[in-house]
PDB file of N, CA and C in Angstrom:
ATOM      1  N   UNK A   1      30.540-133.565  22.110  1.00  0.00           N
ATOM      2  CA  UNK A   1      31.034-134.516  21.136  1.00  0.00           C
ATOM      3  C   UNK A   1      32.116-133.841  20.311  1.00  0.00           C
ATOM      4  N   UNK A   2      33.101-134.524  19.993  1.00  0.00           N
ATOM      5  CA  UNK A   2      34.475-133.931  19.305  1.00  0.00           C
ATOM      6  C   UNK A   2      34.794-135.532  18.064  1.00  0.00           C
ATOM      7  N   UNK A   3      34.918-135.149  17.223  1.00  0.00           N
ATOM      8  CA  UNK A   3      34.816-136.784  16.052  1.00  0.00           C
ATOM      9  C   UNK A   3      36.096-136.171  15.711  1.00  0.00           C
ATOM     10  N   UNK A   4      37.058-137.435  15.740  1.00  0.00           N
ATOM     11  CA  UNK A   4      38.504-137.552  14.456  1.00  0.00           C
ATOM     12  C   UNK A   4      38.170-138.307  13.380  1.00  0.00           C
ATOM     13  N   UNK A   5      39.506-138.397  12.986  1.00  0.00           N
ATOM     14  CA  UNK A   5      39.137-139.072  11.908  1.00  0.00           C
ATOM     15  C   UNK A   5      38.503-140.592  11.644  1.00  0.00           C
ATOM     16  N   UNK A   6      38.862-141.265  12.762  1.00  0.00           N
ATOM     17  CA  UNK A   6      38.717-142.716  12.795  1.00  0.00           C
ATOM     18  C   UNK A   6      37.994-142.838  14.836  1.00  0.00           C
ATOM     19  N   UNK A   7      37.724-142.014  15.209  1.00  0.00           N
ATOM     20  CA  UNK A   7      36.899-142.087  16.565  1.00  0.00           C
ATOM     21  C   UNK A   7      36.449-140.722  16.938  1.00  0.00           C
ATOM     22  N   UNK A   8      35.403-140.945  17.583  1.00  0.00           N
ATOM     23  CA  UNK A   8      34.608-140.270  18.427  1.00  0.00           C
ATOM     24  C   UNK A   8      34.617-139.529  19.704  1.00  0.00           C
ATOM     25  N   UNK A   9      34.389-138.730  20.832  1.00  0.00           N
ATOM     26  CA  UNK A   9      35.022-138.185  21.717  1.00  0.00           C
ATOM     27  C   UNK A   9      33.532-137.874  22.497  1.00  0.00           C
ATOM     28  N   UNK A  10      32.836-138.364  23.268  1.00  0.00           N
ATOM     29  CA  UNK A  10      31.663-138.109  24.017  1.00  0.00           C
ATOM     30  C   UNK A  10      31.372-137.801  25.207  1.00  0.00           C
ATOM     31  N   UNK A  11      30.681-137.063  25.306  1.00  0.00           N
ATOM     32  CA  UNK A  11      30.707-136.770  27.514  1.00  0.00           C
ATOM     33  C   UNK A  11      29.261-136.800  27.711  1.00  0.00           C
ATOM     34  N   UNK A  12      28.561-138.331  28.092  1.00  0.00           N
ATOM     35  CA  UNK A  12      27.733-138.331  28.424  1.00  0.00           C
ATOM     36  C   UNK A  12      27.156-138.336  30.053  1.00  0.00           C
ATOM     37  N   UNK A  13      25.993-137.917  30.157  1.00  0.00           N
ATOM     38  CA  UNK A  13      25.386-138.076  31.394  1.00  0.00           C
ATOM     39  C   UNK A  13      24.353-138.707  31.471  1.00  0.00           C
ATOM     40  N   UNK A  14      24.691-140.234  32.390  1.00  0.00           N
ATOM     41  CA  UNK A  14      23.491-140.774  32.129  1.00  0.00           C
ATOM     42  C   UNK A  14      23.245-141.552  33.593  1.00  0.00           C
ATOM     43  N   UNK A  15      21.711-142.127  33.988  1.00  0.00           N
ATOM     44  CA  UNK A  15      21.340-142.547  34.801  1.00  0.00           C
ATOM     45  C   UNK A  15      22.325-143.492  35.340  1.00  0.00           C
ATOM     46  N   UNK A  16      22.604-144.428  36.389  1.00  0.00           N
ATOM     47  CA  UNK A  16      23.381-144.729  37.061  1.00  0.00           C
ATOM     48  C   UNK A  16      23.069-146.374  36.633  1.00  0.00           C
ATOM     49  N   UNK A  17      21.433-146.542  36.316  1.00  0.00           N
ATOM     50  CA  UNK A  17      20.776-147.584  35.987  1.00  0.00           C
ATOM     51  C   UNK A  17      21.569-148.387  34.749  1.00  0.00           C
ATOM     52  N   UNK A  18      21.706-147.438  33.959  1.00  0.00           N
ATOM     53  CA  UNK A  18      21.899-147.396  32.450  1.00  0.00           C
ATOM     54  C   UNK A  18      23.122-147.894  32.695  1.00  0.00           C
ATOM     55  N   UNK A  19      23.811-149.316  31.883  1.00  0.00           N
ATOM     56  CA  UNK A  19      25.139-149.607  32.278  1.00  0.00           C
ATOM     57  C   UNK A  19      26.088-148.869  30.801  1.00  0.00           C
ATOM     58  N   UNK A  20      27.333-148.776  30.999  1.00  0.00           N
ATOM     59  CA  UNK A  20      27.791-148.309  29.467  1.00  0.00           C
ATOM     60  C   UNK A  20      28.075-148.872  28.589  1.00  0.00           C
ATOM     61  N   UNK A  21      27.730-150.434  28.449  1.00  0.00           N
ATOM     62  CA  UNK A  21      27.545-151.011  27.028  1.00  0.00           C
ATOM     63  C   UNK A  21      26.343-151.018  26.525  1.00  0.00           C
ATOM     64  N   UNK A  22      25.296-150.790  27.758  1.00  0.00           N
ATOM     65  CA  UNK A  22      24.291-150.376  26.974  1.00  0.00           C
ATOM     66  C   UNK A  22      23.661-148.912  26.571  1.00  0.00           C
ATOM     67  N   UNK A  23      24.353-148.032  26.488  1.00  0.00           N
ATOM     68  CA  UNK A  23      24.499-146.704  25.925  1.00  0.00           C
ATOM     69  C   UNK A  23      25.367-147.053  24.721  1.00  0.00           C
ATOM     70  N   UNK A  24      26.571-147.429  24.668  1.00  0.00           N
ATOM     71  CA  UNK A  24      27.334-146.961  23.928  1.00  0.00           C
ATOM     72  C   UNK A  24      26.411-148.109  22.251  1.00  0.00           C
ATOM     73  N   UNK A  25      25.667-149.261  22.954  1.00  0.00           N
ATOM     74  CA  UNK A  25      25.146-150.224  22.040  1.00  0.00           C
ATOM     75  C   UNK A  25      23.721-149.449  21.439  1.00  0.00           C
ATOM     76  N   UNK A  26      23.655-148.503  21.923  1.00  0.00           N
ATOM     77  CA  UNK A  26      22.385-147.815  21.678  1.00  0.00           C
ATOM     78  C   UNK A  26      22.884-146.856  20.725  1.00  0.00           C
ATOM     79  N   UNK A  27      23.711-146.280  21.042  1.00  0.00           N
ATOM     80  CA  UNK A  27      24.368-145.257  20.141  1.00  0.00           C
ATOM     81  C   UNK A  27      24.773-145.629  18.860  1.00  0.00           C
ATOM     82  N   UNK A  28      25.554-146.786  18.859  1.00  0.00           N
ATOM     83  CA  UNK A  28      25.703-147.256  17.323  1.00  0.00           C
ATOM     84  C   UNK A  28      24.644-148.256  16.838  1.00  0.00           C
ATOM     85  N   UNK A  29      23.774-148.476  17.349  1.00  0.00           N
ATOM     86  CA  UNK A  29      22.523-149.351  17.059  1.00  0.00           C
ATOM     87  C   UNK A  29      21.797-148.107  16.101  1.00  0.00           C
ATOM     88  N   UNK A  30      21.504-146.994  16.451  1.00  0.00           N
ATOM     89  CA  UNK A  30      20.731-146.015  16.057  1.00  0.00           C
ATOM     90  C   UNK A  30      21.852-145.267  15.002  1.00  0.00           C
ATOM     91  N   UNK A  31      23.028-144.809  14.968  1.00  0.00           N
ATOM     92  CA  UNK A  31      23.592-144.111  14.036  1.00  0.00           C
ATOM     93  C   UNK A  31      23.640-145.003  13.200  1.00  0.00           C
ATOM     94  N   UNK A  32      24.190-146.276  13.471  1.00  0.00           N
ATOM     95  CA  UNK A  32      23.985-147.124  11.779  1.00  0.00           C
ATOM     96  C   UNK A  32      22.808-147.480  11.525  1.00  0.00           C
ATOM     97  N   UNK A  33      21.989-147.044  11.591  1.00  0.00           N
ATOM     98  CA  UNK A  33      20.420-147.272  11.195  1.00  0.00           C
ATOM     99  C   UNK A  33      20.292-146.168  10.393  1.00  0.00           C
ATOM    100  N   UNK A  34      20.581-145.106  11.178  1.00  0.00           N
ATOM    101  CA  UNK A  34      20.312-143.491   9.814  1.00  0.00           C
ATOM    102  C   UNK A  34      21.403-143.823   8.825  1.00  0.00           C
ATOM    103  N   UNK A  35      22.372-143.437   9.463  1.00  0.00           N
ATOM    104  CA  UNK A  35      23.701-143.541   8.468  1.00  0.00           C
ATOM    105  C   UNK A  35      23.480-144.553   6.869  1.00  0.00           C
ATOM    106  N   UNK A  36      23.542-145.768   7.465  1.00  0.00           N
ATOM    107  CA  UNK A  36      22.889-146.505   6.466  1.00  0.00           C
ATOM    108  C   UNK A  36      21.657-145.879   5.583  1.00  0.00           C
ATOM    109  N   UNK A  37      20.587-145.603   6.001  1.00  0.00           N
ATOM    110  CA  UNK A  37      19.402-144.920   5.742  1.00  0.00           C
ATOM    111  C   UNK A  37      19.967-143.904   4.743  1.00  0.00           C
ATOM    112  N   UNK A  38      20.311-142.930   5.094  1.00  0.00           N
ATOM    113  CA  UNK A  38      21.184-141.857   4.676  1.00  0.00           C
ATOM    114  C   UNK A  38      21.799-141.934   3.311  1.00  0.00           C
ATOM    115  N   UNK A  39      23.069-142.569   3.262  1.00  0.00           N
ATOM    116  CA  UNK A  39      23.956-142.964   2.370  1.00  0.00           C
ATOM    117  C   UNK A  39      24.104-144.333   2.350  1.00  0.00           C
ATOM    118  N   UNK A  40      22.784-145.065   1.254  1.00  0.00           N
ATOM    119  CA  UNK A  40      23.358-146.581   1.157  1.00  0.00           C
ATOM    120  C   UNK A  40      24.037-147.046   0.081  1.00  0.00           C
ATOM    121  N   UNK A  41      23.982-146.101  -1.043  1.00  0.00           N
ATOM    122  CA  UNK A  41      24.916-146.412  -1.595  1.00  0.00           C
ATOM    123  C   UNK A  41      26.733-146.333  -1.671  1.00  0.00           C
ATOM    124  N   UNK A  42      26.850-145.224  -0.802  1.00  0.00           N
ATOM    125  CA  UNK A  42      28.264-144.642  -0.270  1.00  0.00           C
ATOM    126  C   UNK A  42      28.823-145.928   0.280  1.00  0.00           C
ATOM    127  N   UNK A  43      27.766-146.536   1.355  1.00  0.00           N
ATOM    128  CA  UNK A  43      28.435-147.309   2.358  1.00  0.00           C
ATOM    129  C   UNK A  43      28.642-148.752   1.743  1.00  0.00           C
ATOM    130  N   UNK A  44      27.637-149.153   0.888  1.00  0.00           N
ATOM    131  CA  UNK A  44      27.664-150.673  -0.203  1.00  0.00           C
ATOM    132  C   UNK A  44      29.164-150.737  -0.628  1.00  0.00           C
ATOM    133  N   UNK A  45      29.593-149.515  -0.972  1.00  0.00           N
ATOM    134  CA  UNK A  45      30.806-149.446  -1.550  1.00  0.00           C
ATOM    135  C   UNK A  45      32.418-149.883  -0.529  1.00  0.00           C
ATOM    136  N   UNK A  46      32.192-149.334   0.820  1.00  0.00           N
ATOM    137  CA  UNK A  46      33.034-149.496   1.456  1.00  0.00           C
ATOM    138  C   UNK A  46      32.797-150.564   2.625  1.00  0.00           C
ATOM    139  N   UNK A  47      31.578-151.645   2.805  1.00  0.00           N
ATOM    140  CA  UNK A  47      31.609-152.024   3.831  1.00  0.00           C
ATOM    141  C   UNK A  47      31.033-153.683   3.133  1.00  0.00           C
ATOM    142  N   UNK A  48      31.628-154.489   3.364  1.00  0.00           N
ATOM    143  CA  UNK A  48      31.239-156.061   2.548  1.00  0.00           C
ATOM    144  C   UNK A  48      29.819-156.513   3.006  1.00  0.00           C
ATOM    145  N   UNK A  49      29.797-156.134   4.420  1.00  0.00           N
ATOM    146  CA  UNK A  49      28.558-157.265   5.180  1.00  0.00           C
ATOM    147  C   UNK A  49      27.713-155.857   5.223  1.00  0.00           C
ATOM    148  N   UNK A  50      26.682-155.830   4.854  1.00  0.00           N
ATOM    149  CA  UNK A  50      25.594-154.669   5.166  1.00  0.00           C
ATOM    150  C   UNK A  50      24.901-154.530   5.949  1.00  0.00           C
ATOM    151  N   UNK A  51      25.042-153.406   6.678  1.00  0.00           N
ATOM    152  CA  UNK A  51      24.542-152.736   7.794  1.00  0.00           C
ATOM    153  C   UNK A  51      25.432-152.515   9.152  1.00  0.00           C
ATOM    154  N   UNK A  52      26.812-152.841   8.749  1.00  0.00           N
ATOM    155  CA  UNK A  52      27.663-152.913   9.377  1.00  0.00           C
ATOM    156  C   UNK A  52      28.800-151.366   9.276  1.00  0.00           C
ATOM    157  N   UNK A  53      28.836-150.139  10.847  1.00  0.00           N
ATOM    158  CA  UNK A  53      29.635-149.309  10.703  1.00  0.00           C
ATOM    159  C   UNK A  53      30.764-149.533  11.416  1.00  0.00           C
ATOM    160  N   UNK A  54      30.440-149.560  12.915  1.00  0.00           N
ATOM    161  CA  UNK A  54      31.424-149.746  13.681  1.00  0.00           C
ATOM    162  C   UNK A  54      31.985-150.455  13.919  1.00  0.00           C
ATOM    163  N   UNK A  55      33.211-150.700  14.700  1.00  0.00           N
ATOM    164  CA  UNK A  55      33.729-151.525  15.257  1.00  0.00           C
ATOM    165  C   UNK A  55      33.202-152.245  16.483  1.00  0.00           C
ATOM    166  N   UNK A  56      33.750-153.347  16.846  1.00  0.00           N
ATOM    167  CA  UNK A  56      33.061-154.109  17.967  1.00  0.00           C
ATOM    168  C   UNK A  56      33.046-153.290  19.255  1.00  0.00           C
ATOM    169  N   UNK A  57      34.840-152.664  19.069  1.00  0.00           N
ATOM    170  CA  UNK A  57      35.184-152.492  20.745  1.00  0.00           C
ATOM    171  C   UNK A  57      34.871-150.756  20.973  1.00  0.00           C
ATOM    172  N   UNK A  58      34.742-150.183  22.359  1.00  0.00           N
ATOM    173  CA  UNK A  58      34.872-149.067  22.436  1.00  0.00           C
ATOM    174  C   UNK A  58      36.007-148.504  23.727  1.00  0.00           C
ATOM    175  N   UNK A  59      36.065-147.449  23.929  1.00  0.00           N
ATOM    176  CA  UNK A  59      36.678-147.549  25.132  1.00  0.00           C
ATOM    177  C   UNK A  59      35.628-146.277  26.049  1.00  0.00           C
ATOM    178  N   UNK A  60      35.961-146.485  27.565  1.00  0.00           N
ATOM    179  CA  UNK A  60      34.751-145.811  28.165  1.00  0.00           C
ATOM    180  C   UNK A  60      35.653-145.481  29.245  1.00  0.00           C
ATOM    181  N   UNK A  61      35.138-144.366  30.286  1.00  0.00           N
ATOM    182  CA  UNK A  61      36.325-144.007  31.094  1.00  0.00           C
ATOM    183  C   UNK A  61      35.197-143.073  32.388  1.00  0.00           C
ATOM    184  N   UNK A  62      35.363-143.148  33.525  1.00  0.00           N
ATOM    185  CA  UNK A  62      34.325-142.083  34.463  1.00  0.00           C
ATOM    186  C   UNK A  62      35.576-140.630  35.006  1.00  0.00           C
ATOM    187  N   UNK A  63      34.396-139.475  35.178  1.00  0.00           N
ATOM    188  CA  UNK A  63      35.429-138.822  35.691  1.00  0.00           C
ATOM    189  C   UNK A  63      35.119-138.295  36.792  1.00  0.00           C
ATOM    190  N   UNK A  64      36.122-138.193  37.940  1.00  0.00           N
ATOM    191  CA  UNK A  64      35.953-137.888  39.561  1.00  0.00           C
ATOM    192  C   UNK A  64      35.826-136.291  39.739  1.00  0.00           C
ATOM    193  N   UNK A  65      37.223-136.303  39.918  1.00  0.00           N
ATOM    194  CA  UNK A  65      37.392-134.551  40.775  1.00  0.00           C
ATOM    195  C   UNK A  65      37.725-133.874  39.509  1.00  0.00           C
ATOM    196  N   UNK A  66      37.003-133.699  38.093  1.00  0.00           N
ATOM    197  CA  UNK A  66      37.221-132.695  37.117  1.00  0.00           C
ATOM    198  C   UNK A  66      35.510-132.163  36.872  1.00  0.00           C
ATOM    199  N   UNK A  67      36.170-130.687  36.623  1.00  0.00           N
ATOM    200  CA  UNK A  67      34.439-129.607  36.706  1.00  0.00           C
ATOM    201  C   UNK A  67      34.195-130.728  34.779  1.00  0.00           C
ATOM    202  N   UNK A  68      33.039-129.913  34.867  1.00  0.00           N
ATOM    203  CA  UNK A  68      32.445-130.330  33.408  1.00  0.00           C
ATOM    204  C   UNK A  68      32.958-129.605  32.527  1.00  0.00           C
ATOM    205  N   UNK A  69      32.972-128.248  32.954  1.00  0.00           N
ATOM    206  CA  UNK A  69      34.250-126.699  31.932  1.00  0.00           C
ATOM    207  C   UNK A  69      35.312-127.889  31.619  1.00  0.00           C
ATOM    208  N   UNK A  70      36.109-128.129  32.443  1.00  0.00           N
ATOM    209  CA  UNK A  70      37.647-129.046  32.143  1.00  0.00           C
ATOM    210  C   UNK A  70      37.198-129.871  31.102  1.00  0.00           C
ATOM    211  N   UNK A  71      36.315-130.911  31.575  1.00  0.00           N
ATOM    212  CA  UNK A  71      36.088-132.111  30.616  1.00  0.00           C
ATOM    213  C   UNK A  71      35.551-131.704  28.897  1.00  0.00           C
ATOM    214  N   UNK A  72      34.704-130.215  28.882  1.00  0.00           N
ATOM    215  CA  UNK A  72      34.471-130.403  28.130  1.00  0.00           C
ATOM    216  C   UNK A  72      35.898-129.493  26.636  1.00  0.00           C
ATOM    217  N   UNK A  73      36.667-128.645  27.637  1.00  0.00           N
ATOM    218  CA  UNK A  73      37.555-128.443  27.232  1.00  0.00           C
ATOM    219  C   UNK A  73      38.051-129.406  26.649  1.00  0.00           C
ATOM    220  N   UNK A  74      38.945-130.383  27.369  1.00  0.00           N
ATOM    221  CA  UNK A  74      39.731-131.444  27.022  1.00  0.00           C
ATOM    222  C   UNK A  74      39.156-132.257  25.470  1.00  0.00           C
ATOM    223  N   UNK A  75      37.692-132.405  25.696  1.00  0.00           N
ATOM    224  CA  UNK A  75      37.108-132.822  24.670  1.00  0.00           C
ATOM    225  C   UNK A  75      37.389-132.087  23.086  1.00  0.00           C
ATOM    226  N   UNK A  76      36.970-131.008  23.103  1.00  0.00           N
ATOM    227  CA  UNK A  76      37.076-129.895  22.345  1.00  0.00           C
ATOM    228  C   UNK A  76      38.294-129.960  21.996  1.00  0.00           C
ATOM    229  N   UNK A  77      40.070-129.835  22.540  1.00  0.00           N
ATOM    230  CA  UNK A  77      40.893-129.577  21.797  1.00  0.00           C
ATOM    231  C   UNK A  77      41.510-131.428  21.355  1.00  0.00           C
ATOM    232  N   UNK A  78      40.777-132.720  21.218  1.00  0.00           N
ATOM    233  CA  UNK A  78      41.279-133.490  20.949  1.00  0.00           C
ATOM    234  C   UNK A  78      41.285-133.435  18.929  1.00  0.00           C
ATOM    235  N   UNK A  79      42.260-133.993  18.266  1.00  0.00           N
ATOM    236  CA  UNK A  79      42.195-134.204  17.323  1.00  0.00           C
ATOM    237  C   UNK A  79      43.133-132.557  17.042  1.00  0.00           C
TER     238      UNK A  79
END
């Protein structure tokens, strides 16, 4: 995982079963649950509708002929 300022950077491995909106819906299902949890007053301040972090959309991408070293490089120097 590599975070900017305004997105995220992830290299997951997951069952084949598992489709990737439903990972990526799991992922922000559960961080805005702590997050919120966490800091509710921080977030009251910056967000109108409550319980609301992310955005709707994500973007998702597979990778072929790159080792995991590469990918996780690439990850690492974004931002």
């Amino acid at each position: 995982m590599e975070t900017e300022k305004n997105h995220i950077h992830y290299m997951i491995e997951a069952e084949p079963k598992k489709t990737v909106s439903k990972i990526v819906n799991l992922i922000k299902s559960y961080t805005t649950y702590y997050i919120w949890k966490k800091y509710p007053n921080n977030l009251q301040k910056q967000f109108w509708r409550k319980h609301t972090f992310w955005t709707d959309g994500y973007f998702a991408c597979s990778v072929g002929n790159v080792s995991e070293e590469m990918l996780i490089k690439y990850i690492e120097n974004q931002g």
